[in-house]
Protein backbone atom coordinates (compact mmCIF):
# COMPACT_ATOMS: atom_id res chain seq x y z
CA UNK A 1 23.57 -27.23 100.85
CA UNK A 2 23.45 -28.93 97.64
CA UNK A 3 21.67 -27.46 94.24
CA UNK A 4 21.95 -28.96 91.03
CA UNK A 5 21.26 -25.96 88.09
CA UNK A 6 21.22 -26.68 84.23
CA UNK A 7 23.60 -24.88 81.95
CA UNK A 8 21.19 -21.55 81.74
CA UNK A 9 20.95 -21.55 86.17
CA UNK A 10 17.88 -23.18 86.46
CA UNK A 11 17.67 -25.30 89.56
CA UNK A 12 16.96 -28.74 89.14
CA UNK A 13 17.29 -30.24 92.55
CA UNK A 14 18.17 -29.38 96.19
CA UNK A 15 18.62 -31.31 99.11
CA UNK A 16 17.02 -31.04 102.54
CA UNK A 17 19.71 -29.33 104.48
CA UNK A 18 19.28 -26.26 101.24
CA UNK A 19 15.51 -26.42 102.62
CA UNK A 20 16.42 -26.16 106.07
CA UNK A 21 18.91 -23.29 105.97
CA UNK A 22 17.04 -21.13 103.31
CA UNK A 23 13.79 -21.49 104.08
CA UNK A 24 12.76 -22.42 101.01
CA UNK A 25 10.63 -25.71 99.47
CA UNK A 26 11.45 -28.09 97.07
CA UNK A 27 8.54 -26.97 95.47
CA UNK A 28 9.63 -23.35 95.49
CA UNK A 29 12.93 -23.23 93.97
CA UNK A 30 12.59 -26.40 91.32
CA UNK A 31 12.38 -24.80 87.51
CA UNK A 32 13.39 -21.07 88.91
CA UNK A 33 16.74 -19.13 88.28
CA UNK A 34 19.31 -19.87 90.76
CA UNK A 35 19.14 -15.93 90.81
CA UNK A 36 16.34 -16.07 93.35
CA UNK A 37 19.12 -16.41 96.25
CA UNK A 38 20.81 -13.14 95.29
CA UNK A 39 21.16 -11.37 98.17
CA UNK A 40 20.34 -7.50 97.57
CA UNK A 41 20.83 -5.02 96.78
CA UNK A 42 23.26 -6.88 94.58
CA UNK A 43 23.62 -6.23 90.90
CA UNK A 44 24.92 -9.01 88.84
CA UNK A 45 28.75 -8.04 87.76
CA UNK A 46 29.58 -9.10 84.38
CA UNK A 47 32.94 -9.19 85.21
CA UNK A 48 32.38 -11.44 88.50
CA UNK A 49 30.49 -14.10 86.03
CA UNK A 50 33.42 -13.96 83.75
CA UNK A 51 36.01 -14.62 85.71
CA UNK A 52 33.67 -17.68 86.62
CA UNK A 53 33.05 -19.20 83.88
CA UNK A 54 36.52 -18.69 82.90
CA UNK A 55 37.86 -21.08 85.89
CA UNK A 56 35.35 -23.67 85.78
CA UNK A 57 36.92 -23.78 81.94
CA UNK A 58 40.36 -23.66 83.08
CA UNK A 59 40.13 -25.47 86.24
CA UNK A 60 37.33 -27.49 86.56
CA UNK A 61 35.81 -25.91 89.47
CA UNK A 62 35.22 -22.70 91.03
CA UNK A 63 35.70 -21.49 94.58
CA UNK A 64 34.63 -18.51 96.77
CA UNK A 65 32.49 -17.10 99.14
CA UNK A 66 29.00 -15.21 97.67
CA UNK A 67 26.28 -13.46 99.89
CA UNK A 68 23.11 -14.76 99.63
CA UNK A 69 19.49 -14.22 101.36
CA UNK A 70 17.01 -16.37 102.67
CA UNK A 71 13.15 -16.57 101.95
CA UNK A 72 12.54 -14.15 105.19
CA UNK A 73 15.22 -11.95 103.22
CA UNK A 74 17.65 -12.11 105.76
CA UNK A 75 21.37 -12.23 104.62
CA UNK A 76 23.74 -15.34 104.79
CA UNK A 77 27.17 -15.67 104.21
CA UNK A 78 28.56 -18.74 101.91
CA UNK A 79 31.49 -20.74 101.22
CA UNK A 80 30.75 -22.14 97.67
CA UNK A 81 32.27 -24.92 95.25
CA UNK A 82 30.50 -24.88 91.77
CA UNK A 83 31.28 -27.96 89.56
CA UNK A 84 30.20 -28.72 86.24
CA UNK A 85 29.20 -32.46 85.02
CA UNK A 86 29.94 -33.56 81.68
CA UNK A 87 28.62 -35.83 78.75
CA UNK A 88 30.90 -38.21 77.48
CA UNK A 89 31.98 -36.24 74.85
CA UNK A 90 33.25 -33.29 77.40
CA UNK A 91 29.60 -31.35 77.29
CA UNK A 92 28.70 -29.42 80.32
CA UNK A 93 24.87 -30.37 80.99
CA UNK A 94 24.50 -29.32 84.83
CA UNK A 95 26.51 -28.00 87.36
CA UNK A 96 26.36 -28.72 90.73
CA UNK A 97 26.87 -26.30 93.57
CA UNK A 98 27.64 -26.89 97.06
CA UNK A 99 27.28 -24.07 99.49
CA UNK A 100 27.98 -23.97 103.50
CA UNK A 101 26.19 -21.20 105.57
CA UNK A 102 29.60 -19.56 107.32
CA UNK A 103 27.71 -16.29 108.50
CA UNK A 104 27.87 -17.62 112.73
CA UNK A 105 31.56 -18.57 111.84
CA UNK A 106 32.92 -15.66 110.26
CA UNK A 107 30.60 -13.29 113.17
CA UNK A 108 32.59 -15.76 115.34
CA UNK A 109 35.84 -14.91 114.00
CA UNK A 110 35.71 -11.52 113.85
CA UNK A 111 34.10 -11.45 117.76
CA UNK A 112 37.55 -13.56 118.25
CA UNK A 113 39.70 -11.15 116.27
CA UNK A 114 38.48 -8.32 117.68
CA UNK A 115 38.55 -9.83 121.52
CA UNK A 116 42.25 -11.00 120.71
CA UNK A 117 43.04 -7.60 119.47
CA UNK A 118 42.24 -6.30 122.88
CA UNK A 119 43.82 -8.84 124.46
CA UNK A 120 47.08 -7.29 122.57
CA UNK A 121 46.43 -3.78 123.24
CA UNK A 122 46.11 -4.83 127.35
CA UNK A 123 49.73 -6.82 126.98
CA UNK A 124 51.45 -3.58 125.37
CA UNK A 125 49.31 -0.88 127.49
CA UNK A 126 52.01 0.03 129.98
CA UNK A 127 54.33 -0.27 127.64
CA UNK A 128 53.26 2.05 125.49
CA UNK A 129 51.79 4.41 128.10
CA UNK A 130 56.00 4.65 128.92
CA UNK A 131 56.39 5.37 125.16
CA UNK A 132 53.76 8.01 125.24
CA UNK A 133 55.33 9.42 128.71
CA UNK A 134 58.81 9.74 127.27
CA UNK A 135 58.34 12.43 125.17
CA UNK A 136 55.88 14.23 127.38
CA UNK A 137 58.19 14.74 129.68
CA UNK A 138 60.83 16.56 127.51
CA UNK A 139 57.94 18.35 125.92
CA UNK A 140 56.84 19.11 129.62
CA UNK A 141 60.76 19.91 130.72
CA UNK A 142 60.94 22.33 127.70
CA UNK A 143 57.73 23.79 127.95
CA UNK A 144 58.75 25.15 131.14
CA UNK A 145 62.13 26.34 130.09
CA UNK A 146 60.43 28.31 127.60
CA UNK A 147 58.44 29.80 129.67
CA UNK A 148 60.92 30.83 132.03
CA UNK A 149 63.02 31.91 129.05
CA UNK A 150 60.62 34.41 128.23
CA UNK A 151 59.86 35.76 131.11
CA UNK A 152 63.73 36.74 131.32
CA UNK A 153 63.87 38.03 128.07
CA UNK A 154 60.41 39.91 128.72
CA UNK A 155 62.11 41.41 131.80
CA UNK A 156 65.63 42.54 129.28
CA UNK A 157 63.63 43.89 126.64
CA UNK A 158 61.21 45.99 129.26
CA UNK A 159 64.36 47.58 130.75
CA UNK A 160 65.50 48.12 127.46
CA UNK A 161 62.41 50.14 126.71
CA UNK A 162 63.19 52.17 130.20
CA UNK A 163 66.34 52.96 129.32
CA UNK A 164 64.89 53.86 125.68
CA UNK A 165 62.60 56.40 127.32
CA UNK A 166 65.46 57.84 129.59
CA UNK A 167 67.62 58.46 126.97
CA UNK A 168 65.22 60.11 124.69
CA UNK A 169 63.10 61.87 126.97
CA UNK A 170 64.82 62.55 130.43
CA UNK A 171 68.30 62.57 129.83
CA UNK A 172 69.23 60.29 132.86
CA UNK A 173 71.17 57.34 131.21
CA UNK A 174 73.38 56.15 134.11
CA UNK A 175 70.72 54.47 136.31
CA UNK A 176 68.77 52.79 133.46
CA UNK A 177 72.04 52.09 131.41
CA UNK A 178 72.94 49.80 134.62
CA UNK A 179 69.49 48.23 135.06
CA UNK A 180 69.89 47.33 131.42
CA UNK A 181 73.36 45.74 132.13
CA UNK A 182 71.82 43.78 135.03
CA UNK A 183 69.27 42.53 133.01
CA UNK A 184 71.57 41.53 130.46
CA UNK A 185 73.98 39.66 132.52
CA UNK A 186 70.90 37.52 133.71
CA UNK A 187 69.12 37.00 130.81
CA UNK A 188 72.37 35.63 129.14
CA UNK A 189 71.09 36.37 125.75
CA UNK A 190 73.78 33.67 123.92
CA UNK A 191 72.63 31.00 125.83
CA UNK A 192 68.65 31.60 125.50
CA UNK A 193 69.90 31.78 121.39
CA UNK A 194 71.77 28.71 121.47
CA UNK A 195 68.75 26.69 123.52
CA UNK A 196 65.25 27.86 122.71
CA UNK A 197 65.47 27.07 119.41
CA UNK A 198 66.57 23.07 120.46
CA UNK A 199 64.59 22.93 123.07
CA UNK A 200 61.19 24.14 120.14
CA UNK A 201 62.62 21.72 118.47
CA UNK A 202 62.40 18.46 120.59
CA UNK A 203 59.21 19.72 121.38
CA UNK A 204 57.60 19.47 118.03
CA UNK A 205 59.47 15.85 118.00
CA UNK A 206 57.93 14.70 121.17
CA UNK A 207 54.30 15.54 120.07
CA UNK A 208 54.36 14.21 116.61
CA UNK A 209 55.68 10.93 118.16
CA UNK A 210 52.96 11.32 120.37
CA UNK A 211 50.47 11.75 117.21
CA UNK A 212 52.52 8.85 116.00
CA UNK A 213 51.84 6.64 118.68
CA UNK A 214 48.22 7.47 119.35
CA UNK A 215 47.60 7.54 115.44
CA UNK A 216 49.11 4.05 115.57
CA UNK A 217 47.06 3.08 118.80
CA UNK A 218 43.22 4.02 116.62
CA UNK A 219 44.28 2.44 113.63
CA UNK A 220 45.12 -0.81 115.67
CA UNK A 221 42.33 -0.86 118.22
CA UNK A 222 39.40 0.60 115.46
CA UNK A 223 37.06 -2.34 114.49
CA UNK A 224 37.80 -3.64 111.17
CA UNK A 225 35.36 -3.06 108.32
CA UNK A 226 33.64 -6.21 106.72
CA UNK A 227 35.05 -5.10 103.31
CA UNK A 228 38.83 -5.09 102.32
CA UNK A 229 40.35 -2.40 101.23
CA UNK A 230 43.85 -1.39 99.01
CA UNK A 231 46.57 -1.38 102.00
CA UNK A 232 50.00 -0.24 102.18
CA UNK A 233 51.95 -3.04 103.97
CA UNK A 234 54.89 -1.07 104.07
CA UNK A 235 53.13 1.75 106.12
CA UNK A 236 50.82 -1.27 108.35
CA UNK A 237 54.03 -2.49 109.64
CA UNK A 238 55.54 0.73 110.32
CA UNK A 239 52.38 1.55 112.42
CA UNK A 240 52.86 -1.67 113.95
CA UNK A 241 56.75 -1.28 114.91
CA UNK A 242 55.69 2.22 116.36
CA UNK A 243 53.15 0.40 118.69
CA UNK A 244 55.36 -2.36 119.85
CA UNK A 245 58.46 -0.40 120.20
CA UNK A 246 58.26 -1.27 124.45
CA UNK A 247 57.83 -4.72 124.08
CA UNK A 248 61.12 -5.39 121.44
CA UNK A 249 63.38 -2.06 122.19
CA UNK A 250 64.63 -3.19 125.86
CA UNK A 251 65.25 -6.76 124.31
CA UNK A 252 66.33 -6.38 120.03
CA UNK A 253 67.30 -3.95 117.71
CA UNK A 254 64.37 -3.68 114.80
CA UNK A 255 65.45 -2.91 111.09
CA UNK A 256 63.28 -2.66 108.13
CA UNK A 257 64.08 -3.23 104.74
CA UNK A 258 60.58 -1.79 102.78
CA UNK A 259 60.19 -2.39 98.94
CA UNK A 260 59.50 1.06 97.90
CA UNK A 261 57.96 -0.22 94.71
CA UNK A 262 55.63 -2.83 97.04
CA UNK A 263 51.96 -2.80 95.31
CA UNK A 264 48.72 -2.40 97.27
CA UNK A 265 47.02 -5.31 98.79
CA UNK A 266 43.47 -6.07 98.80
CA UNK A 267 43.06 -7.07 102.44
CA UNK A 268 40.76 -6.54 106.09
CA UNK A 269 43.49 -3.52 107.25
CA UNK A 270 43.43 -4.09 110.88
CA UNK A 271 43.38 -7.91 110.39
CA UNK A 272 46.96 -8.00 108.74
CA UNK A 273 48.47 -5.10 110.94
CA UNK A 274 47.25 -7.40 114.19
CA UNK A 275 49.45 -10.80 112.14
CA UNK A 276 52.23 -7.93 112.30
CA UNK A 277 51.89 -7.01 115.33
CA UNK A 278 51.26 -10.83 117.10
CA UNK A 279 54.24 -12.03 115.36
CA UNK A 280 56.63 -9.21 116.14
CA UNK A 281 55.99 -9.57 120.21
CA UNK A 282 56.23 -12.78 120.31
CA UNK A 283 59.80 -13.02 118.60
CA UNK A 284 60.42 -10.06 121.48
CA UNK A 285 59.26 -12.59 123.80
CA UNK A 286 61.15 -15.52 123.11
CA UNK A 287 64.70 -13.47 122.99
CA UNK A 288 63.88 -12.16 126.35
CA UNK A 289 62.77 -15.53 127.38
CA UNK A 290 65.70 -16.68 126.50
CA UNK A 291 67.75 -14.20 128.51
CA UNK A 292 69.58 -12.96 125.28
CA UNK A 293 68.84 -9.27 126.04
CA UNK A 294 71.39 -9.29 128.63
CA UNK A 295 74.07 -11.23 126.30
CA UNK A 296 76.80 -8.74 124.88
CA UNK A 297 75.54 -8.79 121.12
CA UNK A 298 72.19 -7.62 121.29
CA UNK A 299 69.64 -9.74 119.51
CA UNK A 300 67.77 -8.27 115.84
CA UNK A 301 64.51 -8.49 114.29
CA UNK A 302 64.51 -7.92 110.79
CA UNK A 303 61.24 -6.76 109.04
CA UNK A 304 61.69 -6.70 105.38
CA UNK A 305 58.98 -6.90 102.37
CA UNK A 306 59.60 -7.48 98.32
CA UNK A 307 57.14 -9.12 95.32
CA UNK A 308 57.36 -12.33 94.33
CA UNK A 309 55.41 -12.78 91.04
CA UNK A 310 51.89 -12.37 92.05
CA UNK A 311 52.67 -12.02 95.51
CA UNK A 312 53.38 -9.62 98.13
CA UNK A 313 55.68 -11.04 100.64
CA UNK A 314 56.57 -10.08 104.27
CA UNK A 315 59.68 -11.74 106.14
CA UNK A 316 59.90 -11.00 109.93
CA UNK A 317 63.41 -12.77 111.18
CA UNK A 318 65.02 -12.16 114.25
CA UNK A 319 68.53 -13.49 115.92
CA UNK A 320 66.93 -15.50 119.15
CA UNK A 321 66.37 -19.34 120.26
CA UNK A 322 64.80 -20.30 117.31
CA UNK A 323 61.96 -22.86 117.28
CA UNK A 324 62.78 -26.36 118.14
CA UNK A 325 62.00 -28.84 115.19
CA UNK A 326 59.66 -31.02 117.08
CA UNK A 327 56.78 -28.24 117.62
CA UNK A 328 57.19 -26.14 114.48
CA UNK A 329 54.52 -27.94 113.00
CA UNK A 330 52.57 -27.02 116.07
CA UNK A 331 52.88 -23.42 116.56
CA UNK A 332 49.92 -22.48 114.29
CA UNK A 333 47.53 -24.53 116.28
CA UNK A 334 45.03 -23.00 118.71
CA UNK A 335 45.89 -22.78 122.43
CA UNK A 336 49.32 -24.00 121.74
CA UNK A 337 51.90 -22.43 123.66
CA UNK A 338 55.28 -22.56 125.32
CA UNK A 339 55.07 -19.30 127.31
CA UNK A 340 54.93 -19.52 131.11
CA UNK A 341 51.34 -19.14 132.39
CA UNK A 342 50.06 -15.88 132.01
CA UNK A 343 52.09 -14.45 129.22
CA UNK A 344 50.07 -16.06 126.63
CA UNK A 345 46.87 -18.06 125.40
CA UNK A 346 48.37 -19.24 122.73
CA UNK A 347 45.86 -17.98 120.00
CA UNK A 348 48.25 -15.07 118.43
CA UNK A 349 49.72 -17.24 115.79
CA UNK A 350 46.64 -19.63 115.03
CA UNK A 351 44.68 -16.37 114.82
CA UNK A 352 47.58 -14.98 112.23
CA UNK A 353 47.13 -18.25 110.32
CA UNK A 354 43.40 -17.94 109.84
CA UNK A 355 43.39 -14.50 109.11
CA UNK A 356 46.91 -15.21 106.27
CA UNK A 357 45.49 -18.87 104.68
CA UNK A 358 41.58 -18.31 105.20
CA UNK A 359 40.25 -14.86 105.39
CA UNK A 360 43.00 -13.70 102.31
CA UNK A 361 43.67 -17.07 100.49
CA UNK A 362 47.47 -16.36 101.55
CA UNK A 363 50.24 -18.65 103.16
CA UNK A 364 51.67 -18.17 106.52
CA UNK A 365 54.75 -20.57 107.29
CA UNK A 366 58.03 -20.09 109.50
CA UNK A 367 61.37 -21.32 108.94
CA UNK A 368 63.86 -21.77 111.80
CA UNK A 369 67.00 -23.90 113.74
CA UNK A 370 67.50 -23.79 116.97
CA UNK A 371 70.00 -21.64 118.22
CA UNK A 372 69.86 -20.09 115.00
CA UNK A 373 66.50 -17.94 115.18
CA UNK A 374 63.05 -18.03 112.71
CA UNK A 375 62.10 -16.58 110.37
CA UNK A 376 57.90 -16.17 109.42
CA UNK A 377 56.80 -15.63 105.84
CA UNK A 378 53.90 -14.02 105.50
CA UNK A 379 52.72 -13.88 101.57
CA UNK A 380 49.77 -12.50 100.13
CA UNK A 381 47.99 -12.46 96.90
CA UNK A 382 48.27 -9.10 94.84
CA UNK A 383 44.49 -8.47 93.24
CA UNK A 384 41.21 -9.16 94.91
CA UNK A 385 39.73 -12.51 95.34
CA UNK A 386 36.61 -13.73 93.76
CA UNK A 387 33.83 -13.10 96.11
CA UNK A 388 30.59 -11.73 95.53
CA UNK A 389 28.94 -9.81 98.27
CA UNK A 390 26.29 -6.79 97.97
CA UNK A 391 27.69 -2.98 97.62
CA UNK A 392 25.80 -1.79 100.01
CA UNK A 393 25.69 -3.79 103.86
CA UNK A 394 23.78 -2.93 105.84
């Protein structure tokens, strides 16, 4: 779509294909305020027109996305490039904006996101069903110790109260005085006081891994929101190494190296966590693939995060094959994949690259030599992009 506005927003001119998609005439929109397409409820943010006008100065042009509506007063979502023209003498005396409808795409997207998300979740289910079984099993194992435990000690301390009441009442120590011994010699006191409290212990650590695990599991598997939000990258990607653990722990050793002092990001939550999480199994993959796992030096991935300037910046390296130079250029593209059938579609790293470059206006790029490992770079921008959407979706 193409509309041509004067410097106050009045349109002067649109082309067929802004007829078409909007609904509206010619006739319609010519001498109105380009206002008219505001989608609501929006409410016109000062702030939002500042920034604006303040890169068309700077820059020349402006880009981002808005939410409009058409005449039937449905909602559509827009990629637009506002440009201004100018007089000889530098005057602005229309701007021209280009818009292109993206809501099917970006419904298409996130259908593809969320489908590929799944896809994820089925590749690491038994695996983390193991993880989840692990520490069931010792909380199982010392659940029942416990229980036997105090049915011992129930047995002690109710022979202790018989020989209490022989004592005080009857006289006739002897026979409970040797039940109590009896009692004591299988209760073994010292060892019940050496174990129970371990064995409460390991408990409490098996179910909050559990909680860890599952809590991990919803966060990943939830449907993201269509609005970003402030997110802790430091905390996404230890989610993320809790929820992979089976897929790099029989193959690598995983360290993290988290800047403390890492700011918020303004980003879709489960969007980034799955770019984690796609990248992370698939440098599991190619060590295993490799047949490193089995070599004497185990192989490493290496999560570490740190601000560059305006950017946030995420570096997943590991110690395996590396990437060979010829198809580095390739790995980002859709359906491309060197996996053997059945262990992958090849959509995990295009779908990181989209969500990196074009949902969050970041870069996504990987560095390796064969023999020698790779490293990805994941860097995003710290602050909100300009886009101008209604508060309140429906």
């Amino acid at each position: 779509m193409v509309v041509i506005t004067d410097t106050r927003g009045y349109i002067e001119y649109v082309n067929p294909s802004f007829e078409k998609i909007t609904g509206f005439s010619r006739d319609e929109v010519i001498g109105r305020d380009i206002g008219l397409l505001r989608s609501e409820p929006f409410e016109p943010d000062a702030r939002f027109f500042e920034k604006m006008r303040a890169t068309l100065e700077e820059k020349g042009v402006w880009r981002g996305r808005m939410v409009s509506r058409k005449k039937n007063g449905t909602q559509i979502q827009e990629e637009v490039c506002i440009s201004p023209l100018r007089d000889p003498e530098g005057n602005v005396f229309n701007y021209v904006d280009i818009r292109r409808d993206i809501t099917q795409e970006l419904a298409l997207q996130t259908q593809l996101s969320q489908a590929a998300k799944l896809e994820a979740v089925g590749q690491l289910a038994g695996g983390i069903a193991h993880e989840i079984n692990t520490p069931i099993q010792y909380v199982g194992d010392n659940t029942r110790f416990l229980q036997d435990a105090f049915e011992r000690i129930m047995q002690l301390l109710k022979a202790y109260e018989r020989f209490y009441d022989a004592v005080h009442e009857n006289g006739l120590a002897d026979a409970a005085a040797s039940e109590v011994e009896s009692a004591r010699r299988d209760t073994d006191i010292g060892f019940f006081a050496e174990e129970v409290p371990q064995a409460v212990a390991q408990i409490m650590e098996g179910v909050q891994r559990i909680t860890k695990i599952v809590q991990a599991m919803r966060e990943f598997s939830h449907p993201g929101g269509e609005e970003k939000a402030p997110v802790n990258l430091n905390e996404a990607i230890e989610r993320t190494v809790t929820l992979s653990r089976n897929a790099w722990k029989y193959v690598a050793d995983l360290e993290t190296d988290l800047d403390p002092d890492l700011p918020h990001v303004m980003c879709f939550p489960n969007e980034i966590n799955q770019v984690f999480l796609n990248i992370i199994v698939n440098a599991a993959q190619a060590i295993e693939e490799a047949g490193m796992k089995d070599t004497p030096e185990k192989a490493k991935i290496t999560i570490s995060t740190r601000t560059d300037g305006n950017w946030a910046e995420v570096r997943i390296a590991d110690t395996g094959p590396g990437i060979p130079e010829s198809i580095q250029t390739q790995v980002f593209t859709p359906f491309f994949t060197t996996k053997a059938v059945g262990k992958g579609t090849g959509q995990g790293l295009a779908i990181s690259y989209a969500v990196v470059v074009e949902e969050h206006g970041g870069e996504l790029r990987v560095e390796s030599k064969p023999g020698k490992g790779a490293v990805f770079i994941i860097r995003l921008p710290v602050g909100e992009e300009e886009v101008l959407e209604p508060k309140d979706k429906p």
